[in-house]
Protein backbone atom coordinates (compact mmCIF):
# COMPACT_ATOMS: atom_id res chain seq x y z
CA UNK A 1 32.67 -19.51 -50.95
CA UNK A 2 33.84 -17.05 -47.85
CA UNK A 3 37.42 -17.07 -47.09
CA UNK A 4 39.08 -15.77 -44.41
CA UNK A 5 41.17 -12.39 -43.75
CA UNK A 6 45.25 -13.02 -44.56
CA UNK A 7 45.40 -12.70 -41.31
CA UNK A 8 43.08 -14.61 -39.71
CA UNK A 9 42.71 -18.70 -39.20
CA UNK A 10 41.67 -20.97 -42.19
CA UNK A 11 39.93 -24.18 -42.23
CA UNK A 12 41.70 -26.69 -43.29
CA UNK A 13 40.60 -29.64 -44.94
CA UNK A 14 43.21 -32.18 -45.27
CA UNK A 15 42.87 -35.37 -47.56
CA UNK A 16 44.96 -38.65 -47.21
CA UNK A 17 43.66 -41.61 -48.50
CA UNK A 18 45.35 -43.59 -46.52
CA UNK A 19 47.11 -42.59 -43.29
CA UNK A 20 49.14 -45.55 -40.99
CA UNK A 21 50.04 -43.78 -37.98
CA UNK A 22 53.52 -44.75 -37.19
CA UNK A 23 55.19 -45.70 -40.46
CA UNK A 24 54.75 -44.35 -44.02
CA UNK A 25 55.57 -40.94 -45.08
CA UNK A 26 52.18 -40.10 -45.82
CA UNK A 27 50.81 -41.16 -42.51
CA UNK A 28 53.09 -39.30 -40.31
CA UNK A 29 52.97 -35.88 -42.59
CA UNK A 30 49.03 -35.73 -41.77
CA UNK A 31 49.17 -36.50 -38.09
CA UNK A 32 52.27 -34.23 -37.29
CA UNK A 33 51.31 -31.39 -39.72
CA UNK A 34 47.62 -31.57 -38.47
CA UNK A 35 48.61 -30.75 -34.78
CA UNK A 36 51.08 -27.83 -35.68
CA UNK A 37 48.84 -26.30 -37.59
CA UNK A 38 46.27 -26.65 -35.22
CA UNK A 39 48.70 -25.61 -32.54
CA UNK A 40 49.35 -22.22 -34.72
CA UNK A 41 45.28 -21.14 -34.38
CA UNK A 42 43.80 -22.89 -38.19
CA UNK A 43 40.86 -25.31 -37.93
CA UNK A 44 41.71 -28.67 -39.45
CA UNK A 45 39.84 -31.46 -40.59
CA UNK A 46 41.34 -34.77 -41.82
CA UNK A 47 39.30 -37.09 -44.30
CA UNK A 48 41.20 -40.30 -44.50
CA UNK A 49 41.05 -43.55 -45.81
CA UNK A 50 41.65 -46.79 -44.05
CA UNK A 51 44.28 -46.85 -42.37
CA UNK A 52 42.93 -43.74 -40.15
CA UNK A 53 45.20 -41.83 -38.66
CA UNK A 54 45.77 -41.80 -34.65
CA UNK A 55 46.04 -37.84 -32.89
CA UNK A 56 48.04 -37.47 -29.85
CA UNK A 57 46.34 -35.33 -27.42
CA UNK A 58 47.65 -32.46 -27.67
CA UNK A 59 46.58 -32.47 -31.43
CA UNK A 60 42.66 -33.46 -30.14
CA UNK A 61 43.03 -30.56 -27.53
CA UNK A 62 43.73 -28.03 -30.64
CA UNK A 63 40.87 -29.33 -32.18
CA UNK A 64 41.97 -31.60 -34.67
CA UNK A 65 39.23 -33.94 -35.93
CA UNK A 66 38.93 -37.23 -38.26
CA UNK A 67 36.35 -37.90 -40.81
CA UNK A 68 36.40 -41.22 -41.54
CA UNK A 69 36.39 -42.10 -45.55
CA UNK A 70 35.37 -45.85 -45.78
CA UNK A 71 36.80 -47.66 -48.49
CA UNK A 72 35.48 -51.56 -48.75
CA UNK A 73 39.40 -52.08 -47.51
CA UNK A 74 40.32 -54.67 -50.09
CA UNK A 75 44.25 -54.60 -49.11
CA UNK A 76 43.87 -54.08 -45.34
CA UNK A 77 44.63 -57.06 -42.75
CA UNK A 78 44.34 -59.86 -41.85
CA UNK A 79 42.80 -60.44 -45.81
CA UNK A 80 44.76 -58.27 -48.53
CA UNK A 81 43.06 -58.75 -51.44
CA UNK A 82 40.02 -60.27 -50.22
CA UNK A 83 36.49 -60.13 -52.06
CA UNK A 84 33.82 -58.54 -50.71
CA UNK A 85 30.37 -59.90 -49.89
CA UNK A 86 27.52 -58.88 -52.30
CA UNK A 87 25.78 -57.33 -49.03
CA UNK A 88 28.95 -54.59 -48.51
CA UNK A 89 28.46 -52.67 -52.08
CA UNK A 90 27.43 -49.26 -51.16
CA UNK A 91 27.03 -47.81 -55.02
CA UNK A 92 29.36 -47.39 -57.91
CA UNK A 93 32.43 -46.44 -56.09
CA UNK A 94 32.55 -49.83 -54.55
CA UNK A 95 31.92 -51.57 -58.05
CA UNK A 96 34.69 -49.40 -59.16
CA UNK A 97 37.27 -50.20 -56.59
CA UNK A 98 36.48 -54.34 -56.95
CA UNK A 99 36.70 -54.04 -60.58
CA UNK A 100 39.90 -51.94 -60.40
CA UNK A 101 41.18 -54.99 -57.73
CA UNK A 102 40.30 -57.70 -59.99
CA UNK A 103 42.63 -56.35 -62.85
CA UNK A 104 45.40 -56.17 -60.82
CA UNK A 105 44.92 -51.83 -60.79
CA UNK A 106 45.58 -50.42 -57.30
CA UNK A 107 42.36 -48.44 -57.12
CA UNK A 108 42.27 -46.23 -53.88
CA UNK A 109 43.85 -43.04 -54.92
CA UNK A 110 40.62 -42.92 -57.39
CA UNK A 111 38.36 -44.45 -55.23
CA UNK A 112 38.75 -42.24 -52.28
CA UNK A 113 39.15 -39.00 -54.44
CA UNK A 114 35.61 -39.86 -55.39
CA UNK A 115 34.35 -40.42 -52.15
CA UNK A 116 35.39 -37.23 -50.96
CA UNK A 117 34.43 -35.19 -53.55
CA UNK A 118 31.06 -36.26 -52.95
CA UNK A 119 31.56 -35.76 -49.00
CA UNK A 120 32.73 -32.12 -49.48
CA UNK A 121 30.02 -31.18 -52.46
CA UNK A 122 27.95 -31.15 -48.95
CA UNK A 123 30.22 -29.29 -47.31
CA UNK A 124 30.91 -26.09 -49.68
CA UNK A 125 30.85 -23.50 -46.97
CA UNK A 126 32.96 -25.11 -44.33
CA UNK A 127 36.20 -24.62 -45.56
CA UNK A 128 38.70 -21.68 -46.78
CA UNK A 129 41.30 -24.49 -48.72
CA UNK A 130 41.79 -28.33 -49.27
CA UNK A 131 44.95 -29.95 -49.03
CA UNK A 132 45.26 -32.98 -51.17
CA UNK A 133 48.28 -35.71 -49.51
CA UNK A 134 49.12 -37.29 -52.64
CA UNK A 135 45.98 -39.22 -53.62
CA UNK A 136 45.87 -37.25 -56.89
CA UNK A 137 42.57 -38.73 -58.21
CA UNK A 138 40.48 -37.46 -60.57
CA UNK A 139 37.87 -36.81 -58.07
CA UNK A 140 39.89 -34.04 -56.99
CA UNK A 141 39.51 -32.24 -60.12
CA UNK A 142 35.02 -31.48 -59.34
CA UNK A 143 36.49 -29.01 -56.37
CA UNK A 144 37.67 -26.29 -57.96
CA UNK A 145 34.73 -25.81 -60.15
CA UNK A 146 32.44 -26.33 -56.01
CA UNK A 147 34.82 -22.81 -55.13
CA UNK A 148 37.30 -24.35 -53.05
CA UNK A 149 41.08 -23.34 -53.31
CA UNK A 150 43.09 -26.66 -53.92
CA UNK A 151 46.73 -27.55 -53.16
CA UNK A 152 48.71 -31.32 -53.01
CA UNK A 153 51.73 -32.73 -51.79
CA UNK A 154 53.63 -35.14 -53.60
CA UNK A 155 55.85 -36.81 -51.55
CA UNK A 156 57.55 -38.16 -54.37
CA UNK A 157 56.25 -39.75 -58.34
CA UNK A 158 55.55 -42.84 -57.60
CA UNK A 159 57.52 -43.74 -60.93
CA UNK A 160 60.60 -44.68 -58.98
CA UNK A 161 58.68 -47.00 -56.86
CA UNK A 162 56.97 -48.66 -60.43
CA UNK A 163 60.42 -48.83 -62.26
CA UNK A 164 61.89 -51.20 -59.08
CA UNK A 165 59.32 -53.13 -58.57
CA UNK A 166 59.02 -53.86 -62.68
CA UNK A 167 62.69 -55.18 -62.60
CA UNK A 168 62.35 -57.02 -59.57
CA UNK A 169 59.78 -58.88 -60.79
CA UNK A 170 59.85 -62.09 -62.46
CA UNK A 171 57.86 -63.26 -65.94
CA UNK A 172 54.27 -62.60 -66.17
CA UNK A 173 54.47 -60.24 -62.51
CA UNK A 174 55.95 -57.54 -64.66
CA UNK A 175 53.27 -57.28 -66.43
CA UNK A 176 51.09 -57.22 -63.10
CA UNK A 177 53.64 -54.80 -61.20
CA UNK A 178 52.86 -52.39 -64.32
CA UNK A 179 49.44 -52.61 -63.64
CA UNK A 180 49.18 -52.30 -60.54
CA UNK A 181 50.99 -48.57 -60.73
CA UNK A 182 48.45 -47.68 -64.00
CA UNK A 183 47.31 -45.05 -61.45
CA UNK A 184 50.06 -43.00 -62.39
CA UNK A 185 48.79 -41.68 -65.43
CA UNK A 186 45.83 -40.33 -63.80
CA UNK A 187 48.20 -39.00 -60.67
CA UNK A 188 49.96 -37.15 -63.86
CA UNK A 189 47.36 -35.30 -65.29
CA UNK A 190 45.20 -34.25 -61.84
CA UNK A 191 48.64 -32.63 -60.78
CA UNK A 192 49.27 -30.98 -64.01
CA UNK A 193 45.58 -28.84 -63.31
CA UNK A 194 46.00 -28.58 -59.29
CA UNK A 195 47.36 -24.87 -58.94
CA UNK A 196 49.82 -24.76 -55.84
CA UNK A 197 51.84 -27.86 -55.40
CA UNK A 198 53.93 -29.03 -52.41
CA UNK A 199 56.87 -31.44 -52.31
CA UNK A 200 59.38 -31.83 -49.40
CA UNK A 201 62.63 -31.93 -50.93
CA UNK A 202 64.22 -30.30 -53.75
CA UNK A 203 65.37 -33.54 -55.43
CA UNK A 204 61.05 -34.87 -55.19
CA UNK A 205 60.59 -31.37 -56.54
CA UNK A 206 63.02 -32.24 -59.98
CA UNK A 207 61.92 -35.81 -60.16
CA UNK A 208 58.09 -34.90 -60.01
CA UNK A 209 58.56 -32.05 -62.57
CA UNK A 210 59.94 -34.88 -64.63
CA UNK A 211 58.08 -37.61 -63.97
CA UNK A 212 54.34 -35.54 -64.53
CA UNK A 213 55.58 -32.60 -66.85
CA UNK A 214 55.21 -30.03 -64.68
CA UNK A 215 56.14 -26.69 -65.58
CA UNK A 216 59.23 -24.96 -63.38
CA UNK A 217 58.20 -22.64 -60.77
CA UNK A 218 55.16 -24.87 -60.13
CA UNK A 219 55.91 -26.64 -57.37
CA UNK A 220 56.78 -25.47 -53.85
CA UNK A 221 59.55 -27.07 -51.25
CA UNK A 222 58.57 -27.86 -48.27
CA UNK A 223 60.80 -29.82 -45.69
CA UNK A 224 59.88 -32.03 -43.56
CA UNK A 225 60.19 -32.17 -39.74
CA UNK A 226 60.74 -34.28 -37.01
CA UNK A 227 59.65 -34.06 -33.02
CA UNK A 228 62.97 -33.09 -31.78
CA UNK A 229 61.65 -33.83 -28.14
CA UNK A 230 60.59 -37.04 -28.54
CA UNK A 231 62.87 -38.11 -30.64
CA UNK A 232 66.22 -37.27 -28.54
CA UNK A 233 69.52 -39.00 -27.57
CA UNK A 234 69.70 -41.16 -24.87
CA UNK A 235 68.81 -39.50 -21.33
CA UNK A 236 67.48 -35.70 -23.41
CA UNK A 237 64.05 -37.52 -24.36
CA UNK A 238 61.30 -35.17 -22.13
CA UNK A 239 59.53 -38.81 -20.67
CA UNK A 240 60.15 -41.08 -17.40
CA UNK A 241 60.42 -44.52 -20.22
CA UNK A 242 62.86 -42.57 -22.23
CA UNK A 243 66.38 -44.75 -23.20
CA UNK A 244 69.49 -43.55 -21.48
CA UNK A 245 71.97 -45.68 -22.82
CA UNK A 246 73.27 -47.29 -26.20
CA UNK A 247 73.32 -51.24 -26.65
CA UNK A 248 76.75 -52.08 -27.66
CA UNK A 249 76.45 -53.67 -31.62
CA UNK A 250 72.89 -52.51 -31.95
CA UNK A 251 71.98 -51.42 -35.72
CA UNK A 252 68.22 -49.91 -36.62
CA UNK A 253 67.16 -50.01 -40.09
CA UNK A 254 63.05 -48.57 -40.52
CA UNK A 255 62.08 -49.65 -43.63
CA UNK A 256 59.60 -51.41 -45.66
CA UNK A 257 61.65 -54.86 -45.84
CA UNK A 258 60.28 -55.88 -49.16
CA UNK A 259 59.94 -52.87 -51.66
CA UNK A 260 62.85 -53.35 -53.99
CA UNK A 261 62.84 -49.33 -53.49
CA UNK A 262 64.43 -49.12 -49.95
CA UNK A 263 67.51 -51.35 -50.34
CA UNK A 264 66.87 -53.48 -47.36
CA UNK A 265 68.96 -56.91 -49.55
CA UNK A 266 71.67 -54.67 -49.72
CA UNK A 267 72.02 -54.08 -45.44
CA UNK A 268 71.39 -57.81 -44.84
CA UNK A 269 73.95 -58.79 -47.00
CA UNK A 270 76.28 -56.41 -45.47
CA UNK A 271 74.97 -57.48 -41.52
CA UNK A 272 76.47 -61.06 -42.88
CA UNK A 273 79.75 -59.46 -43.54
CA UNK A 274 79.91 -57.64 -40.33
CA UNK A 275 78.44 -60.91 -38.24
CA UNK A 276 81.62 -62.78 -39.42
CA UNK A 277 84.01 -60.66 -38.23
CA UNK A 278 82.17 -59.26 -35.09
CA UNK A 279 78.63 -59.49 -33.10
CA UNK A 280 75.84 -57.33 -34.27
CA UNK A 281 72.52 -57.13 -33.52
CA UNK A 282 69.72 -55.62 -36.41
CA UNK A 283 66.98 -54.36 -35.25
CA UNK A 284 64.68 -53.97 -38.40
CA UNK A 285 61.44 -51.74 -38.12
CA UNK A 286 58.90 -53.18 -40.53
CA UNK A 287 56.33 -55.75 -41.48
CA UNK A 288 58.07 -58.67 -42.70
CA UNK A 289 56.30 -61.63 -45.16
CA UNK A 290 57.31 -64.91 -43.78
CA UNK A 291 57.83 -66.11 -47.60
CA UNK A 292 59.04 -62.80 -49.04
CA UNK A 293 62.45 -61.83 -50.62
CA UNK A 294 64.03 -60.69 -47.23
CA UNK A 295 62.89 -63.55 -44.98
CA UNK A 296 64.43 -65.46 -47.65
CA UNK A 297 67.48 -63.41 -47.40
CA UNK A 298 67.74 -64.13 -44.08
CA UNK A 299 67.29 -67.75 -43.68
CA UNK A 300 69.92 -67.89 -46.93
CA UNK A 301 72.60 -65.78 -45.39
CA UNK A 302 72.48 -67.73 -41.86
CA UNK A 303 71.71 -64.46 -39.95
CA UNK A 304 68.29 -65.48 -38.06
CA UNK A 305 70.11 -64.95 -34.78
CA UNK A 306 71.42 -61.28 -35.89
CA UNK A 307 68.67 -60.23 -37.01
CA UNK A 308 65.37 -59.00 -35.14
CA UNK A 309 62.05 -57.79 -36.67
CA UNK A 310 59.25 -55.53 -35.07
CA UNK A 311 56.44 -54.00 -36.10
CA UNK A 312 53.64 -52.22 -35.21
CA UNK A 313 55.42 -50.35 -32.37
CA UNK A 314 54.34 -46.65 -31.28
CA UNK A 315 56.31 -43.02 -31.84
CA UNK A 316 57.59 -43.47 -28.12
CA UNK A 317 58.87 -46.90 -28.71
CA UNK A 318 60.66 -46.15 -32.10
CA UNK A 319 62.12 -43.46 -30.44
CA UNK A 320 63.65 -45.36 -27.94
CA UNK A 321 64.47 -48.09 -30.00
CA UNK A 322 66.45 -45.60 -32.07
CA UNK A 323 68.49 -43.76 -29.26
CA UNK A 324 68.84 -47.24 -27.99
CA UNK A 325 71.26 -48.35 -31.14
CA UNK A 326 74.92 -47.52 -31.73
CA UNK A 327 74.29 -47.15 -35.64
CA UNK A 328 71.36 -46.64 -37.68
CA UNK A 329 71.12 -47.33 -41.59
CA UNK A 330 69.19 -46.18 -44.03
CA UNK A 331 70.18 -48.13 -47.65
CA UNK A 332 67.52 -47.19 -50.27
CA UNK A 333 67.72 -46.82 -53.59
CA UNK A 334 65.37 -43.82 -53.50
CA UNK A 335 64.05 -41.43 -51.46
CA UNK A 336 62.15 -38.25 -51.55
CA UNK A 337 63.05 -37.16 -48.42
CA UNK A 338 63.42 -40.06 -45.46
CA UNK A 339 62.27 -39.65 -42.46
CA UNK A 340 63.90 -42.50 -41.01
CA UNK A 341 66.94 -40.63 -41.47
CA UNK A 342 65.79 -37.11 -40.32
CA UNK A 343 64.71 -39.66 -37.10
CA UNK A 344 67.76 -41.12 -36.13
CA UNK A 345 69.86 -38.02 -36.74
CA UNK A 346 67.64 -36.28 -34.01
CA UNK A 347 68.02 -39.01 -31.46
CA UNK A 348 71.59 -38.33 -31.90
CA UNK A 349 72.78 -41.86 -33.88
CA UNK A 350 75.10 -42.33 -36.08
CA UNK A 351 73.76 -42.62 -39.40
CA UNK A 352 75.00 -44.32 -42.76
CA UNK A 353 72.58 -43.59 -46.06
CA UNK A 354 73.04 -44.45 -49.26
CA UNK A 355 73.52 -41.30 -51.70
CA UNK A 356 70.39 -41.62 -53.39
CA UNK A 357 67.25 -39.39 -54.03
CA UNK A 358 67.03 -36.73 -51.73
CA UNK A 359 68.63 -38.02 -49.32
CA UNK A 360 72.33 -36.30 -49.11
CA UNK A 361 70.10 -33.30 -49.71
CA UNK A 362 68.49 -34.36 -45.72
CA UNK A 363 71.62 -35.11 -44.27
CA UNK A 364 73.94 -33.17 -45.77
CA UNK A 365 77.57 -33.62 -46.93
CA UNK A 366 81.13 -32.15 -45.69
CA UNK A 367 81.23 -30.10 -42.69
CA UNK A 368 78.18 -30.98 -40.45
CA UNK A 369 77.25 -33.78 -42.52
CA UNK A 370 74.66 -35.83 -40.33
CA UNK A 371 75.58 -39.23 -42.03
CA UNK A 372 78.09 -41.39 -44.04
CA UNK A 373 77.34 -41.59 -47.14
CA UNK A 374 77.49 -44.53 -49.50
CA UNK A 375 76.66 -45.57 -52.68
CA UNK A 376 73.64 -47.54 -53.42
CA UNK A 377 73.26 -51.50 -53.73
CA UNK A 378 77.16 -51.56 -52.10
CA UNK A 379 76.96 -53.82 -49.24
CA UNK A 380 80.10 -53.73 -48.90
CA UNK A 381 80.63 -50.12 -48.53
CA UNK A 382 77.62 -50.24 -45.80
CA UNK A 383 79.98 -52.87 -44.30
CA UNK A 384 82.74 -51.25 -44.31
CA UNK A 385 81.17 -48.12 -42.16
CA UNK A 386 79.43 -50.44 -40.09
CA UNK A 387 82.27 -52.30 -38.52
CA UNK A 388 84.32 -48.57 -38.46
CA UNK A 389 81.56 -46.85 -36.28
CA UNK A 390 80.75 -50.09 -34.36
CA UNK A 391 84.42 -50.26 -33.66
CA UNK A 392 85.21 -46.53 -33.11
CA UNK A 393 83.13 -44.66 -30.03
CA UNK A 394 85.14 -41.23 -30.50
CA UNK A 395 83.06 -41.32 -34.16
CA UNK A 396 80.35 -42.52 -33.45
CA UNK A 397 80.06 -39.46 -30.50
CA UNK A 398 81.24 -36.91 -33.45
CA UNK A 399 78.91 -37.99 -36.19
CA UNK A 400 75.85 -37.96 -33.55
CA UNK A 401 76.40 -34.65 -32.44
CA UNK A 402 76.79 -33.44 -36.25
CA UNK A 403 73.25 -35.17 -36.63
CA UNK A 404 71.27 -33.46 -34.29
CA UNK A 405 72.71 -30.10 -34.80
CA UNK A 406 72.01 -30.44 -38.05
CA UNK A 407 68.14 -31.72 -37.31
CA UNK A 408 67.50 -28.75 -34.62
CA UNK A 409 68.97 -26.02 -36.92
CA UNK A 410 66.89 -27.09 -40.41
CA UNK A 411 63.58 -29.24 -39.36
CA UNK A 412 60.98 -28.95 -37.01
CA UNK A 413 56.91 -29.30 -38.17
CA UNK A 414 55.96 -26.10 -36.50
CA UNK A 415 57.96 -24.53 -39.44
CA UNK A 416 56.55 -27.37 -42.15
CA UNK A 417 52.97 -26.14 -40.61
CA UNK A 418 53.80 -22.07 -41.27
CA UNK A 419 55.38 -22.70 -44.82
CA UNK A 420 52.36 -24.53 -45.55
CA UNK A 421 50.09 -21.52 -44.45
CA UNK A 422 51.99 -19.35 -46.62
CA UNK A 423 50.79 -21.71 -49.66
CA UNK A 424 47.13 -22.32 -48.28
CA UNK A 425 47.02 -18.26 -48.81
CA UNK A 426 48.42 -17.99 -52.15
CA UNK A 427 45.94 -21.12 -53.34
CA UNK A 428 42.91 -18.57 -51.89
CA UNK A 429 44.01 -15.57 -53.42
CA UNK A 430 44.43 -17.06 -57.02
CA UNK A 431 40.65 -18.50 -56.34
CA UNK A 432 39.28 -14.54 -55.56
């Protein structure tokens, strides 16, 4: 297979298989990194999965393009886990991902490694590398022996994410919940024979050594970035709509409400302690089930009227949304990087975060710090800060500014998209 000069531009293809545009880690990382490295002269190509991913424009006028991976969408709206009609098998793929459904397996990251194995055997000349976002199916493992130079990102193991939701669940659902993350073994083992491998913090980078026995020195660190422009403090943002002013007792939490993983119990108990002593006003970015733990949280704590959900809302509006609050909270119990947090730090708000994962590796700690820290599942620590910064406007102003300095001094994706380069090359040179 030709490659290109170390100089020169590479084409890129880049796998996610799945990619929601706004929210999700894994979604966001493809669209942003796509455009910068686009923007810095490579050719990219994105196969996704359902959800596709959404380009701005400036990413379409670099030349970014989509190629569109069907799955038979079997957790997609408005009918997760619905069965498909006889008439929408394709072949054995579909059989596979059904079958996979029906014992309670979460079947895409195979599914879709297939797929586009079989889309790129067609395809053998087109590209100088393939970038793998975490799918980590065995699929994955047939291009390397086609001649194409292979690298992955792991966000973070999913084994954090499988431990949660096993003691969260109740009776025979742990049984299901272990079931339904059997994909890990296989994630395991493809990333054990992938030869350059990405992660985006250094805490991923131990946990994922761990988690998949990966050797040291294996796995590259990678930060992630953030659009510093669009997401600005009040008045800075580049854009007519743009926020110019807080909204006194405003809090913004992004966060998928009910994974056990990112802590959201923990903030609405502590919005109930802060409600009875003074108003405040959540803001929560995510997709809430009407009869899941947290809507239950709500309606048990007596907090309906502090408490707002939205979803579905674009970059532009959850930039303003976050520029628009007085405090913003992230209270996981994990993370392998946060982007939430990197977020509101570069609109310039006041941040509290638990001290978990990677994340006072993102904000930092002691001089320049870009966040409180706390420790997780303490709702009453996240209290506590909350009704000190809500009360105190001289610290919420400090602890802003901290943020942003330290977001405009350490991330930005044009520098996620040359680092990346830098590993795309070293993947093509161990092919030749």
């Amino acid at each position: 297979m030709p490659t290109t000069s170390a100089s020169g531009a590479l084409r890129i293809a880049l796998l996610s298989y799945r990619s929601k545009p706004h929210c999700g880690g894994q979604g966001v990382y493809v669209r942003h990194l796509s455009r910068e490295l686009a923007l810095l002269g490579h050719d990219v190509e994105i196969f996704s999965g359902q959800p596709y991913p959404e380009l701005d424009q400036v990413a379409i006028d670099a030349g970014v393009r989509i190629t569109k991976v069907p799955s038979l969408d079997l957790y997609g709206e408005p009918e997760p886990f619905r069965n498909p009609r006889l008439s929408e098998y394709r072949d054995w793929i579909d059989a596979i991902e059904v079958a996979q459904m029906w014992t309670a397996a979460f079947g895409e990251p195979l599914t879709f490694s297939l797929r586009v194995a079989r889309l790129l055997e067609q395809r053998r000349d087109d590209f100088d590398v393939v970038h793998d976002n975490q799918s980590l199916g065995y699929g994955l493992l047939r291009l390397p022996t086609m001649g194409f130079p292979l690298v992955a990102t792991i966000h973070h193991p999913i084994t954090r994410d499988r431990a949660l939701a096993i003691k969260a669940a109740k009776g025979w659902r742990k049984i299901t919940a272990a079931r339904w993350h059997s994909f890990l073994a296989m994630q395991g083992r493809v990333a054990r024979r992938i030869p350059v491998l990405l992660t985006v913090s250094r805490s991923s980078e131990v946990d994922t050594r761990k988690a998949f026995k990966i050797p040291v020195g294996r796995i590259a660190t990678i930060p992630l970035g953030v659009d510093t422009e669009l997401f600005a403090p009040p008045g800075q943002a580049q854009r007519e709509s743009a926020v110019t002013s807080r909204v006194p007792g405003r809090v913004v939490c992004v966060a998928s409400a009910d994974a056990p993983l990112k802590g959201v119990s923990y903030l609405l108990e502590a919005i109930a302690k802060v409600a009875a002593e003074r108003p405040v006003d959540l803001t929560l970015v995510s997709k809430l089930d009407p009869t899941g733990p947290s809507a239950r949280l709500i309606e048990q704590l007596s907090i309906g009227e502090s408490v707002r959900v939205v979803n579905g809302i674009d970059d532009e509006e959850l930039a303003d949304l976050l520029a628009s609050a007085e405090v913003a909270v992230v209270p996981s119990l994990y993370e392998g990087f946060s982007l939430p947090a990197v977020e509101a730090m570069s609109c310039g708000t006041p941040l509290i975060a638990t001290r978990a994962g990677a994340i006072p590796e993102v904000v930092g700690e002691g001089d320049g710090a870009g966040a409180v820290l706390v420790p997780p599942r303490d709702s009453g620590a996240i209290a506590q800060q909350l009704l000190r910064l809500l009360d105190d406007e001289q610290a919420r102003t400090d602890l802003g500014a901290a943020a942003r300095r330290r977001v405009e001094e350490n991330f930005s994706w044009a520098a996620v998209a040359a680092k990346t380069v830098e590993q795309y090359r070293t993947a093509i040179e161990g092919e030749k």
